[in-house]
Protein backbone atom coordinates (compact mmCIF):
# COMPACT_ATOMS: atom_id res chain seq x y z
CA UNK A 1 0.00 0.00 0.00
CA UNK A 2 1.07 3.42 -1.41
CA UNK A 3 1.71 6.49 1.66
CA UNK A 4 -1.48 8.09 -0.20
CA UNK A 5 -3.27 4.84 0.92
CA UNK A 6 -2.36 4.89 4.75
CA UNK A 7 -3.27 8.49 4.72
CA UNK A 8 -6.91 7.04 3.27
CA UNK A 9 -7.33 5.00 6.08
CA UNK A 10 -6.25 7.49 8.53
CA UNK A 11 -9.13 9.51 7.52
CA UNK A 12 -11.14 7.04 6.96
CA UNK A 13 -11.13 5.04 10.14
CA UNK A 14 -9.78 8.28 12.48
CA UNK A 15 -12.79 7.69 14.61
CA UNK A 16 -12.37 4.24 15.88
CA UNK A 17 -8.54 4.93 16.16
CA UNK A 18 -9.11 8.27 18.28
CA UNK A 19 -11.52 5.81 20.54
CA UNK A 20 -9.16 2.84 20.92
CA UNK A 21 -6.29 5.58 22.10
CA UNK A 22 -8.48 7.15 24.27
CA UNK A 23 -9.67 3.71 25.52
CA UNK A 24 -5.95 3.14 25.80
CA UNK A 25 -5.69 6.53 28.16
CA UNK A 26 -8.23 6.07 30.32
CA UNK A 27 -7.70 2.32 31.15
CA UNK A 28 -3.83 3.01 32.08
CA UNK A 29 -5.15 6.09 33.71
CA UNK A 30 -7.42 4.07 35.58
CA UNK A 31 -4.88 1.58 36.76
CA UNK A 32 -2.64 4.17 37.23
CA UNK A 33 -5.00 5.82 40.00
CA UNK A 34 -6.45 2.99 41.47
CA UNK A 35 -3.34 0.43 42.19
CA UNK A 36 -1.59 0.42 45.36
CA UNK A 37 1.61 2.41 45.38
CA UNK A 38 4.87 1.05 46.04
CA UNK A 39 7.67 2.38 47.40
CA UNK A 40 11.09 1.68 46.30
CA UNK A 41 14.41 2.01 48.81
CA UNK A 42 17.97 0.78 48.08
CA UNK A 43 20.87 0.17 50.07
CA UNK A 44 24.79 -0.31 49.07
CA UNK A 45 27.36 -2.87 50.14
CA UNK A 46 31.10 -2.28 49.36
CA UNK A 47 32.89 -5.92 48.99
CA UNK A 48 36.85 -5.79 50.17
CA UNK A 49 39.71 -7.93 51.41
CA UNK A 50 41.23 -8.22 54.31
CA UNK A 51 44.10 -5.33 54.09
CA UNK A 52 47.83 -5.99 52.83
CA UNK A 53 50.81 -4.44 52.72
CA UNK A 54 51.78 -6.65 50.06
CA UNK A 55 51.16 -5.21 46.34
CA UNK A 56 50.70 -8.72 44.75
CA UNK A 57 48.63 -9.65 47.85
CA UNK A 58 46.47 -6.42 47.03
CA UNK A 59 45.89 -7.14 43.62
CA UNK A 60 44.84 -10.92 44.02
CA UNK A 61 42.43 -9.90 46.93
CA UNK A 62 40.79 -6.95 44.20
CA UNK A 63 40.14 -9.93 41.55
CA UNK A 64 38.67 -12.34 44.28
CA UNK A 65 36.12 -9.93 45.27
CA UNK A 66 35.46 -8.80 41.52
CA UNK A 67 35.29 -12.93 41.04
CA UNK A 68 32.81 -13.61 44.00
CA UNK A 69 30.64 -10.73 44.01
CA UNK A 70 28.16 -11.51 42.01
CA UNK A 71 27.91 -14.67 43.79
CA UNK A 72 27.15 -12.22 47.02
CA UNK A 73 24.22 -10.79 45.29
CA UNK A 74 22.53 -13.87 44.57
CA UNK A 75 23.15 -14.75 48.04
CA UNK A 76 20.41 -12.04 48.68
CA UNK A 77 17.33 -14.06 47.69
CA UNK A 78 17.89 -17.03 49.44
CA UNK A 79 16.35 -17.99 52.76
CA UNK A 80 19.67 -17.81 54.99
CA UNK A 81 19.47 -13.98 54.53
CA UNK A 82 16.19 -13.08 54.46
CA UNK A 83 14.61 -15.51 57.20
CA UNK A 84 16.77 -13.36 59.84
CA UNK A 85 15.08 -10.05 58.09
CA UNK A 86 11.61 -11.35 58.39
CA UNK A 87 12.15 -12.36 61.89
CA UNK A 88 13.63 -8.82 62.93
CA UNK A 89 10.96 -6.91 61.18
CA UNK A 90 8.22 -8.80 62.46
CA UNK A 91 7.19 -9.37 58.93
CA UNK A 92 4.10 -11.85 58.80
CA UNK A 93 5.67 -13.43 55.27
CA UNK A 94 8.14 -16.55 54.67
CA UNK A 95 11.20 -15.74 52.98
CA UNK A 96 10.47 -16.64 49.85
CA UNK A 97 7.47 -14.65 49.79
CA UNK A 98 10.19 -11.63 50.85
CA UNK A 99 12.30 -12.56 47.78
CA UNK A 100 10.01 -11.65 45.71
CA UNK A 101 10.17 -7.60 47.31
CA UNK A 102 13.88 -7.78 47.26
CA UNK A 103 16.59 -7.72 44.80
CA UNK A 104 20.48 -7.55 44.52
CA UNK A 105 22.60 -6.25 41.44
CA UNK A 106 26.10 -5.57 41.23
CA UNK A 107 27.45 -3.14 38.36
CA UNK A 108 29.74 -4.32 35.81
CA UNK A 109 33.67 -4.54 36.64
CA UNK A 110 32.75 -2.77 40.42
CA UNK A 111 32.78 -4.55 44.10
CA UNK A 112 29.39 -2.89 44.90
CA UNK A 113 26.23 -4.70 45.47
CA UNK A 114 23.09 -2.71 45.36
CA UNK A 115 19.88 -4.31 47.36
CA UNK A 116 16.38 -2.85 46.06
CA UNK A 117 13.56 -3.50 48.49
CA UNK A 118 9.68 -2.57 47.83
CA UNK A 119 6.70 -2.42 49.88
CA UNK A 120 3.43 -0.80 49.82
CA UNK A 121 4.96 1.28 52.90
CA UNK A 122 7.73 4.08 52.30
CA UNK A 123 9.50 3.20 55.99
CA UNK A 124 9.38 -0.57 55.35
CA UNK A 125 10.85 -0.74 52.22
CA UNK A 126 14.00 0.94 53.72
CA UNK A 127 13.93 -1.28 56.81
CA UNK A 128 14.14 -4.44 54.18
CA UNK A 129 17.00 -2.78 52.46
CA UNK A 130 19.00 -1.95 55.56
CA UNK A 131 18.28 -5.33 57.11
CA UNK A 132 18.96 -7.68 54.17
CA UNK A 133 22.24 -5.48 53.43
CA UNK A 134 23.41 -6.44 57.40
CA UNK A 135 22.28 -9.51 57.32
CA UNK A 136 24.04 -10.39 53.94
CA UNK A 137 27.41 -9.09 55.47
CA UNK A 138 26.95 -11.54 58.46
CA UNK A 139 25.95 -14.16 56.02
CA UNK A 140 29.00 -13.48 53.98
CA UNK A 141 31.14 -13.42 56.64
CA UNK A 142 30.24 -16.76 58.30
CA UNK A 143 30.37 -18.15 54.76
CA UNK A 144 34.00 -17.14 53.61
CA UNK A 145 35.65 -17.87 57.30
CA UNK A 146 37.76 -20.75 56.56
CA UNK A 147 37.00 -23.80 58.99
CA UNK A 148 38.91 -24.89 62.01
CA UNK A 149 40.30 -21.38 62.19
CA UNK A 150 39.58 -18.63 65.11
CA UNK A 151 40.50 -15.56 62.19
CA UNK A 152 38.48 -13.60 60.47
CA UNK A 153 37.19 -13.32 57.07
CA UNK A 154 39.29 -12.72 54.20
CA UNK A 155 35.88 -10.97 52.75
CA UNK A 156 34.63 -7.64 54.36
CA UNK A 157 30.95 -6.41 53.07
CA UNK A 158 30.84 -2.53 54.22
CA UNK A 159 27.44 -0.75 54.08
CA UNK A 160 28.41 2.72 52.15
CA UNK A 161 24.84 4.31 51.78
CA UNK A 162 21.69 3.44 53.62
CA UNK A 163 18.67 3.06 52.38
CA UNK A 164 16.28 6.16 53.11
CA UNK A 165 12.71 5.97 53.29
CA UNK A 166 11.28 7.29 50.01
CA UNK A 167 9.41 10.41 49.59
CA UNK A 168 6.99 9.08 46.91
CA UNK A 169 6.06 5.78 45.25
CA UNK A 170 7.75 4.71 42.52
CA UNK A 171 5.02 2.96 40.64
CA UNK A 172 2.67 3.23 39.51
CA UNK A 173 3.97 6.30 36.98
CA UNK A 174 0.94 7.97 36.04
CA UNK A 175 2.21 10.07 33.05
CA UNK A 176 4.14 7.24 31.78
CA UNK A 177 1.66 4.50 32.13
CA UNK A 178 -1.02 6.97 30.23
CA UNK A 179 1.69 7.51 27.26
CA UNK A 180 2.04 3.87 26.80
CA UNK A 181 -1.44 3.15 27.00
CA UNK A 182 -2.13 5.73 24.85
CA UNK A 183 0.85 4.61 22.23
CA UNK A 184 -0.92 1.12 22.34
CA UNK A 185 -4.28 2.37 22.04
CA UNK A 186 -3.08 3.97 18.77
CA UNK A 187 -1.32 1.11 17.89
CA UNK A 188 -4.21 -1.60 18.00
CA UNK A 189 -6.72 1.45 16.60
CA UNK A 190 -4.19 1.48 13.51
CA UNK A 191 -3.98 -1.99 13.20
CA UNK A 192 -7.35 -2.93 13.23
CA UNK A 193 -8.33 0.41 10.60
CA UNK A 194 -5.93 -1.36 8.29
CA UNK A 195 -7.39 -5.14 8.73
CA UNK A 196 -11.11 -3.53 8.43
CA UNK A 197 -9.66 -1.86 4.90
CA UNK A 198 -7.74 -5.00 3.78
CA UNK A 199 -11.10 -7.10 4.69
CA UNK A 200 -13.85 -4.89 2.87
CA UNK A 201 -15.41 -6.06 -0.15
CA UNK A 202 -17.24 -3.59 -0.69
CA UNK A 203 -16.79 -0.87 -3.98
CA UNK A 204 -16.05 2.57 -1.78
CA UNK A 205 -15.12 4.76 -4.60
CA UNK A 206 -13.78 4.93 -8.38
CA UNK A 207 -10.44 3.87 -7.20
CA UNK A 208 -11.94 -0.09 -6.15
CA UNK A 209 -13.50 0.70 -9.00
CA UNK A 210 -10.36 1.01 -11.50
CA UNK A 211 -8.88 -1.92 -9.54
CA UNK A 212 -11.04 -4.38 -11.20
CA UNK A 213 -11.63 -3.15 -14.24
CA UNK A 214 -10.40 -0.76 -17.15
CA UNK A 215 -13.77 0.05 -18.30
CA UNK A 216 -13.86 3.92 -17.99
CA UNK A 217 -15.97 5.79 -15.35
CA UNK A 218 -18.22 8.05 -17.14
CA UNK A 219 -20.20 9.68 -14.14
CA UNK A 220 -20.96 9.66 -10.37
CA UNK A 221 -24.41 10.30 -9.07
CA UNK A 222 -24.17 11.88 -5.20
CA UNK A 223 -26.02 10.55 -2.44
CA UNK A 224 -29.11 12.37 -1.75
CA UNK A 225 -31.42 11.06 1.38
CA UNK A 226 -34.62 12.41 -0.29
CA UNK A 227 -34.02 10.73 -3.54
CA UNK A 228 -36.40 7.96 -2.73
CA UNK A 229 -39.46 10.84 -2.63
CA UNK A 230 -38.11 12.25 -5.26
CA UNK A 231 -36.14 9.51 -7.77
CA UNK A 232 -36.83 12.24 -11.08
CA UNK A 233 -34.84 14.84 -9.51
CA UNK A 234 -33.68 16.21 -13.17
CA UNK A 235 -37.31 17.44 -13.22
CA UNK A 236 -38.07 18.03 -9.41
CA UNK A 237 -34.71 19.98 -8.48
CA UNK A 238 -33.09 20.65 -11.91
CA UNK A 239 -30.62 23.16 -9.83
CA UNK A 240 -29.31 20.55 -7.56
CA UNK A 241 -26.16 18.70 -7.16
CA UNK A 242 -28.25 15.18 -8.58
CA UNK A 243 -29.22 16.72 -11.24
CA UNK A 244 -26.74 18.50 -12.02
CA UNK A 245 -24.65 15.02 -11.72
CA UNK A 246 -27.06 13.55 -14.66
CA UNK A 247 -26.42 16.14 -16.44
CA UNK A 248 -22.29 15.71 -16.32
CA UNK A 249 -23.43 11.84 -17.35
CA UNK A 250 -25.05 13.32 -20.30
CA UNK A 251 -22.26 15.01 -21.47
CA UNK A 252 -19.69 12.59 -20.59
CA UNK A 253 -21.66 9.79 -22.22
CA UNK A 254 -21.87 11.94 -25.62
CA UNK A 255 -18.48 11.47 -25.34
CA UNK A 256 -17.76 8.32 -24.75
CA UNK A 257 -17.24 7.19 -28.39
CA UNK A 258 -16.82 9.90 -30.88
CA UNK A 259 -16.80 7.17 -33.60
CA UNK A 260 -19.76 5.21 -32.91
CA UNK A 261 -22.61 5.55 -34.89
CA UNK A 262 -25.24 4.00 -32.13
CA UNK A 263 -26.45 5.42 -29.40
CA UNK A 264 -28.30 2.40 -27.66
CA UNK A 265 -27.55 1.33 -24.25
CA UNK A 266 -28.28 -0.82 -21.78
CA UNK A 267 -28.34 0.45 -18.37
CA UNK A 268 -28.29 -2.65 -15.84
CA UNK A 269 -26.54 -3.23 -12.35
CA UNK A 270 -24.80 -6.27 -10.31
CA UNK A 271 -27.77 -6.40 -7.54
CA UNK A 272 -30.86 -4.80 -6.99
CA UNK A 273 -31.32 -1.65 -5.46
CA UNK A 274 -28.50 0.09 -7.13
CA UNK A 275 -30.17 2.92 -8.54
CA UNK A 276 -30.30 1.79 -12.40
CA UNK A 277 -34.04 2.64 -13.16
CA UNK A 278 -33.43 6.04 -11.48
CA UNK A 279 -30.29 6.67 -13.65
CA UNK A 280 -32.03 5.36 -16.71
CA UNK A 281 -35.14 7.57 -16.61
CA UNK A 282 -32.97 10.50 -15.24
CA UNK A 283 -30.00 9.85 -17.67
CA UNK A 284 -33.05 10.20 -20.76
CA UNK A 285 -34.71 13.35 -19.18
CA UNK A 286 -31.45 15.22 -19.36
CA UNK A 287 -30.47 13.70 -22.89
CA UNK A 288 -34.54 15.40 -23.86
CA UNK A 289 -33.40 18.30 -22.24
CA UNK A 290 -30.53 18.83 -24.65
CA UNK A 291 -32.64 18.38 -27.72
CA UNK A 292 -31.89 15.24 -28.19
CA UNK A 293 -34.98 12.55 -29.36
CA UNK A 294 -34.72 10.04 -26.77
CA UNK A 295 -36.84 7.08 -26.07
CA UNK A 296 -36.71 4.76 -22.67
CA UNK A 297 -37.69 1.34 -22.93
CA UNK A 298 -38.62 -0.87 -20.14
CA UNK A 299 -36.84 -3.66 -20.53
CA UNK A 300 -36.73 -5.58 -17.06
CA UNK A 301 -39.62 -8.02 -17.71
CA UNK A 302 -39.55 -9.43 -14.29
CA UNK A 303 -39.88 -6.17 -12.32
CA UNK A 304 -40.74 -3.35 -14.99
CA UNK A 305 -40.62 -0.13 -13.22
CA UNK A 306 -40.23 2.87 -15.60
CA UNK A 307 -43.86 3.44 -16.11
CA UNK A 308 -44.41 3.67 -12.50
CA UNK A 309 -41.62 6.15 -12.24
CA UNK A 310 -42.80 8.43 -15.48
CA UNK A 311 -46.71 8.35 -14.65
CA UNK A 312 -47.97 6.15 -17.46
CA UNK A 313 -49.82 3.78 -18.31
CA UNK A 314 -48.08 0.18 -18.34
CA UNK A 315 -50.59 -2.04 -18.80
CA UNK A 316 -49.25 -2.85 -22.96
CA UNK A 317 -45.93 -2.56 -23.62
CA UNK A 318 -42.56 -4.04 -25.24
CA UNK A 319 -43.84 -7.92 -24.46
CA UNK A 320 -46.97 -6.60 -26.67
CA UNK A 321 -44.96 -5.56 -29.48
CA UNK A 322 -42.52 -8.66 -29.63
CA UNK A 323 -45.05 -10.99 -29.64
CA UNK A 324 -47.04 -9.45 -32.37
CA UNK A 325 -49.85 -8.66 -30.36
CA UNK A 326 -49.58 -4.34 -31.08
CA UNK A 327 -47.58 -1.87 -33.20
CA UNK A 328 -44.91 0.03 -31.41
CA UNK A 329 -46.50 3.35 -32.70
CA UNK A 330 -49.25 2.61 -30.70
CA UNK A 331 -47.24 1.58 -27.52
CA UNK A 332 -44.88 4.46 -27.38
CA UNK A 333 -46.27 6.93 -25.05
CA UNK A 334 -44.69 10.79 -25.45
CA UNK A 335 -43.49 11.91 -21.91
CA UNK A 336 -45.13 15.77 -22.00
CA UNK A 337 -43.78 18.43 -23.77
CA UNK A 338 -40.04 17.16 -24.17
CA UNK A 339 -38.85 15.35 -27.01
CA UNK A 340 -39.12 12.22 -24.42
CA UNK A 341 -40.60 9.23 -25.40
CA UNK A 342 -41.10 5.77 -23.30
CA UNK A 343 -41.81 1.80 -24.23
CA UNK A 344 -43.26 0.73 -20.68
CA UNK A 345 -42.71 -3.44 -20.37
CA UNK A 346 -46.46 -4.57 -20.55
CA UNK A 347 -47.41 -7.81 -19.10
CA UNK A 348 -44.63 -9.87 -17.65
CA UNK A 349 -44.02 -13.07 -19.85
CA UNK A 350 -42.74 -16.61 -18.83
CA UNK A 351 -39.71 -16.31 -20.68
CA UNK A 352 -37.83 -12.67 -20.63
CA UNK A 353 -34.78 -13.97 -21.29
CA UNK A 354 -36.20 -15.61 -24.71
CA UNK A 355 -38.23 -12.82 -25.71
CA UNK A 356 -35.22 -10.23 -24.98
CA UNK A 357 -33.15 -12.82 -27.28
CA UNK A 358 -35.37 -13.25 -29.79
CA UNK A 359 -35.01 -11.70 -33.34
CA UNK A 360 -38.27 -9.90 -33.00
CA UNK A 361 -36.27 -8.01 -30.54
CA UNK A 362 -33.19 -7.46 -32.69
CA UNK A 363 -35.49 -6.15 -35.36
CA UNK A 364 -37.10 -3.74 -32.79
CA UNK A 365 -33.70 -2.37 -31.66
CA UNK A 366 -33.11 -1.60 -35.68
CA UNK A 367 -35.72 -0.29 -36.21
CA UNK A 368 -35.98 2.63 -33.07
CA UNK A 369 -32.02 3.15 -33.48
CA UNK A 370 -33.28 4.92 -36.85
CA UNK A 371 -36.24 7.32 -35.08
CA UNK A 372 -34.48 8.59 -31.68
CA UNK A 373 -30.99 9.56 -31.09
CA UNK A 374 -30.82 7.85 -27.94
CA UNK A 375 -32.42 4.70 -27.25
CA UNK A 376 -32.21 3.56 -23.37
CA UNK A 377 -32.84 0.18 -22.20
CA UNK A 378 -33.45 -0.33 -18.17
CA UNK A 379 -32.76 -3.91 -17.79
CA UNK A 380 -32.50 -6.07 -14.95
CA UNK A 381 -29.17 -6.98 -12.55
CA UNK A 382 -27.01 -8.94 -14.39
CA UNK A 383 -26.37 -11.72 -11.76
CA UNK A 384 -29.51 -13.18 -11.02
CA UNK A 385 -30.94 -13.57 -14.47
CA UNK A 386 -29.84 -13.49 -18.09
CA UNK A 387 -31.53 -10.52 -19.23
CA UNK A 388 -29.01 -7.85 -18.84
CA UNK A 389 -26.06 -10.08 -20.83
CA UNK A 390 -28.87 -11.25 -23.37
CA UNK A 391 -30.00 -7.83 -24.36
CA UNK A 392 -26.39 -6.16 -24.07
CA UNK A 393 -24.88 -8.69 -26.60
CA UNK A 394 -27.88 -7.87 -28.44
CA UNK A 395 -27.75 -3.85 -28.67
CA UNK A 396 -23.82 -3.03 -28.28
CA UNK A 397 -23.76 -0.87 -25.59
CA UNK A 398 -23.69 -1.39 -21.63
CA UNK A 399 -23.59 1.00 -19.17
CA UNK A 400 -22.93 -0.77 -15.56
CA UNK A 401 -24.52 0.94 -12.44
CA UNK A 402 -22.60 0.30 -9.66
CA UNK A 403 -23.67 1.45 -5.84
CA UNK A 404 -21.04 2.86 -3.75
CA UNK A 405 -20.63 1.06 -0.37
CA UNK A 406 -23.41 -1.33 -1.41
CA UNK A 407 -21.97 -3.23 -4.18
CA UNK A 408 -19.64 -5.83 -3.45
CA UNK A 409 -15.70 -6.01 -5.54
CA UNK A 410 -16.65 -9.79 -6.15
CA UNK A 411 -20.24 -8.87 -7.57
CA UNK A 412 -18.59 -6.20 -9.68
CA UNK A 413 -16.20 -8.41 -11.23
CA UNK A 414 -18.42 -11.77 -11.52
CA UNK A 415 -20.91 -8.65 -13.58
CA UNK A 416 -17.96 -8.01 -16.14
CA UNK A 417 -17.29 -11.27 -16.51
CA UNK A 418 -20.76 -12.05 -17.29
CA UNK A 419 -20.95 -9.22 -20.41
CA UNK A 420 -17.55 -9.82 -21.39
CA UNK A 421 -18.37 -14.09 -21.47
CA UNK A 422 -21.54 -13.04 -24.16
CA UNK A 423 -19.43 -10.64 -25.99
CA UNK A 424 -21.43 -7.42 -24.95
CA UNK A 425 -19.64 -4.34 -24.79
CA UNK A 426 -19.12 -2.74 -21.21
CA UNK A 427 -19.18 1.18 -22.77
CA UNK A 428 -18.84 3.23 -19.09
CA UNK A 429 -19.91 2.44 -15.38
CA UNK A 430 -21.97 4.77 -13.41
CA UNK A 431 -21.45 5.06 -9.77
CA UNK A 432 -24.02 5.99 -7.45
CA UNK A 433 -24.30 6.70 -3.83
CA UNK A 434 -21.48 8.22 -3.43
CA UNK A 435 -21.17 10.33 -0.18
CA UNK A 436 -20.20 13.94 0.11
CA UNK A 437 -17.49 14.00 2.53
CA UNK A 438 -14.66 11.94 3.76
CA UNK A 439 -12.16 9.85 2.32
CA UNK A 440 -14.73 8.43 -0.36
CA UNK A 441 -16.45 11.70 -0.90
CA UNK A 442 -16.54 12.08 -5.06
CA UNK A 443 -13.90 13.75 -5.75
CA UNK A 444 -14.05 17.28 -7.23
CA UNK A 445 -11.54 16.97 -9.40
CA UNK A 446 -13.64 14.27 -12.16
CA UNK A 447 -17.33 15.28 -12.22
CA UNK A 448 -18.60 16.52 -8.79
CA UNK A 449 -19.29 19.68 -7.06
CA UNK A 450 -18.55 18.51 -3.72
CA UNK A 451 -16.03 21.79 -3.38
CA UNK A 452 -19.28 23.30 -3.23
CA UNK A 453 -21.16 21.39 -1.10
CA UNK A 454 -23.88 19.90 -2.50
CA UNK A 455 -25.70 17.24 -1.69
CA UNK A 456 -25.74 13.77 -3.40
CA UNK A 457 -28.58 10.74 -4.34
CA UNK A 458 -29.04 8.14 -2.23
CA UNK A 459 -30.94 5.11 -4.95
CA UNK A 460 -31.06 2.50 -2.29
CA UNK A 461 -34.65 1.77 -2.67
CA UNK A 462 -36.81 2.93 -6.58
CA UNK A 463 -40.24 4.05 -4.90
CA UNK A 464 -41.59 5.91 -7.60
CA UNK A 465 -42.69 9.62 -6.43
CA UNK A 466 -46.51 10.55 -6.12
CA UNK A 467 -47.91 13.12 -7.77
CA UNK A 468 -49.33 15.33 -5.95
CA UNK A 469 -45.69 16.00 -4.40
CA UNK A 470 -43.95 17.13 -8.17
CA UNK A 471 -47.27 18.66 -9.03
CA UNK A 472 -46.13 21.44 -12.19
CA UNK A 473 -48.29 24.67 -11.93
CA UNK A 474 -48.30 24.61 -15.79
CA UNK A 475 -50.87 22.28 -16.15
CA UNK A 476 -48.91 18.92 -16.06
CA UNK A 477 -47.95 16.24 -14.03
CA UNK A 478 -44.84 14.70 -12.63
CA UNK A 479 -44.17 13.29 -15.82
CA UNK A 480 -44.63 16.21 -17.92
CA UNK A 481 -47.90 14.67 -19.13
CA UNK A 482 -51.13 16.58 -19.18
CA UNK A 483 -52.98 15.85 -15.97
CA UNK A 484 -56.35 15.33 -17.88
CA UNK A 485 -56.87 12.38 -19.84
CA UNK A 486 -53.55 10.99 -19.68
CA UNK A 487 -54.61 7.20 -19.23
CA UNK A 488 -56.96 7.50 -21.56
CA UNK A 489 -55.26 6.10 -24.85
């Protein structure tokens, strides 16, 4: 992963890894405040020969003590020195219980032993100190004396500094136990923001998007949480940031192939709920509004939608016409004053996937490439049925809606597979959903106006608007249809 891509995460996941350092804070914080203190006193032993006049004798008796010392500080933990402590203090613990509050170490290339004692009480963790350091120097003493002889010790252990009782406890550290916690907080936080990345399947953004596939992006449609009361927002807020995103699409799509002579597509999706209807019937308003003759056709014979969305009548439709049973001039219902026409999907038939195959249908796609400049096709999700790949061999041109945060890397790719395995032509994805702000916010810099804050369309669910709420004062409807008499053709 790229720096750029770390930074991504950062942003995107800051949340959880500001509340896993704070977690981190308060928990040593907590610990911090609420365990016992312990006080820490130490003690030092000087370990020397007997004196000589002698230089050699000098010399020997330095290396002997350099040799043994270390032996004298593990002589510390054992039971002959610390069962005399216990006993003098009065303490109510066996010595190996004291062993574990006491502790010898003896610097490199020096003849000083340093004793460490800690207790939860400042005075008797110097007591310990003082005590073990005496009673080590006895212990060494009666140790080294050779046997059968009246003499001394050839070893002397000299107490140079006693321990004094502390003034405060030395653990816990607040400060430092809250800078590690927090330092691990941030740690895990950044770990887990990078697994929770490196896990999700889902499409975030054009980037996942360009990762699976070279097929070019040719627009973004912003999330918008009134789109499902509104899904025609070309017509019912032609100033806002939706629209204005269909209207990018329309210009980007004109576009897309300077050579090609058709202008037939089929707009279809991975899953349901992805917003293709609502980018189909948006996508032709705006082409209309250019001038251009357009003409949407229903196409998703299992759950038609358009005419629900545009106000008219779907009762006869394309399944009429490719079974013989009408003419498309008498099927074709003009959508108001634009130069908008539609092909609802009449009855739902047994067999779409036939019918959409058949070369009734070939013949109609002909035949309407020569009377509209755009001919639209909203066709079902290409992987639970056929249709989509069917029809897309069929008419050329695919456009592939994909739902940001909703549509899954693995559904995205199994969906180009399944056009590229039939030999239809993936012209341009369309991404919708995408959010405003944050790491995945569409970026300003390819078709958005998110530098300007607007808002974007959320087409999670295709409930067709009502209306009485996109009532026109200019005498017609939603659709652009005149209000009376509408149905009745």
């Amino acid at each position: 992963m790229e720096l750029r891509g770390y930074v991504r995460v950062l942003r995107k996941q800051w949340i959880l890894i500001v509340a896993l350092t704070l977690v981190g804070v308060i928990v040593a914080a907590a610990y911090s405040l609420l365990a016992t203190p312990r006080y820490e006193a130490s003690a030092k032993v000087f370990v020397s020969t007997q004196a000589s006049d002698n230089v050699a004798d000098l010399v020997q008796g330095n290396s002997f003590t350099q040799q043994r010392v270390q032996t004298y500080a593990d002589l510390v933990n054992t039971p002959v020195v610390l069962a005399p402590v216990a006993a003098k203090l009065g303490l109510r613990m066996t010595p190996e219980q004291l062993s574990t509050r006491v502790s010898a170490s003896s610097p490199a290339n020096t003849t000083i032993i340093d004793i460490t004692a800690i207790s939860t009480k400042a005075t008797q963790s110097a007591w310990i100190a003082n005590q073990t350091a005496a009673s080590l120097s006895k212990t060494v003493q009666a140790l080294e004396t050779p046997n059968g002889k009246g003499s001394v010790s050839p070893v002397k252990l000299t107490r140079v500094q006693i321990a004094n009782v502390p003034d405060s406890p030395s653990s816990p550290k607040l400060w430092l136990n809250v800078l590690l916690g927090a330092i691990i907080g941030l740690v895990v936080g950044g770990g887990i923001a990078l697994m929770r990345e490196t896990l999700d399947t889902r499409v975030r953004n054009e980037r996942d998007v360009q990762q699976i596939t070279d097929v070019p992006i040719v627009g973004g449609i912003v999330y918008d949480a009134k789109a499902t009361s509104r899904p025609l927002i070309v017509q019912a807020d032609p100033r806002g940031a939706r629209a204005e995103s269909f209207r990018t699409l329309r210009t980007n799509l004109q576009f897309l192939d300077v050579g090609a002579d058709a202008r037939t597509f089929v707009i279809s999706s991975s899953i349901e709920n992805e917003g293709k209807t609502t980018t189909c019937v948006n996508l032709a308003i705006a082409l209309s509004d250019a001038g251009n003759r357009v003409l949407v056709i229903d196409a998703d014979l299992r759950q038609p939608r358009v005419a629900h969305y545009l106000g008219i009548e779907g009762a006869v439709g394309l399944t009429d016409v490719l079974i013989g049973r009408a003419e498309l001039s008498d099927v074709v219902q003009p959508w108001g004053k634009t130069s908008l026409s539609a092909l609802p999907a009449g009855s739902v038939p047994p067999n779409p996937s036939e019918l959409l195959g058949s070369q009734a249908m070939a013949s109609l796609i002909q035949r309407v490439e020569g009377m509209y400049d755009y001919v639209l096709f909203d066709s079902p999700p290409l992987l639970p049925v056929t249709d989509a790949a069917v029809l897309g061999r069929t008419v050329g041109n695919t456009l592939l809606v994909v739902a940001a945060s909703r549509t899954r890397k693995a559904q995205l790719k199994g969906s180009v597979s399944a056009l590229t395995n039939v030999g239809a032509r993936l012209a341009g994805i369309v991404i919708t959903m995408l959010p405003t702000k944050g790491p995945d916010a569409y970026g300003y810099g390819l078709y958005g106006y998110s530098g300007y804050g607007y808002g974007y369309s959320t087409e999670s669910t295709e409930t067709p608007v009502t209306p009485a709420a996109t009532q026109r004062n200019d005498g017609f409807g939603p659709d652009g249809s005149r209000l009376a008499g509408r149905h009745g053709r």
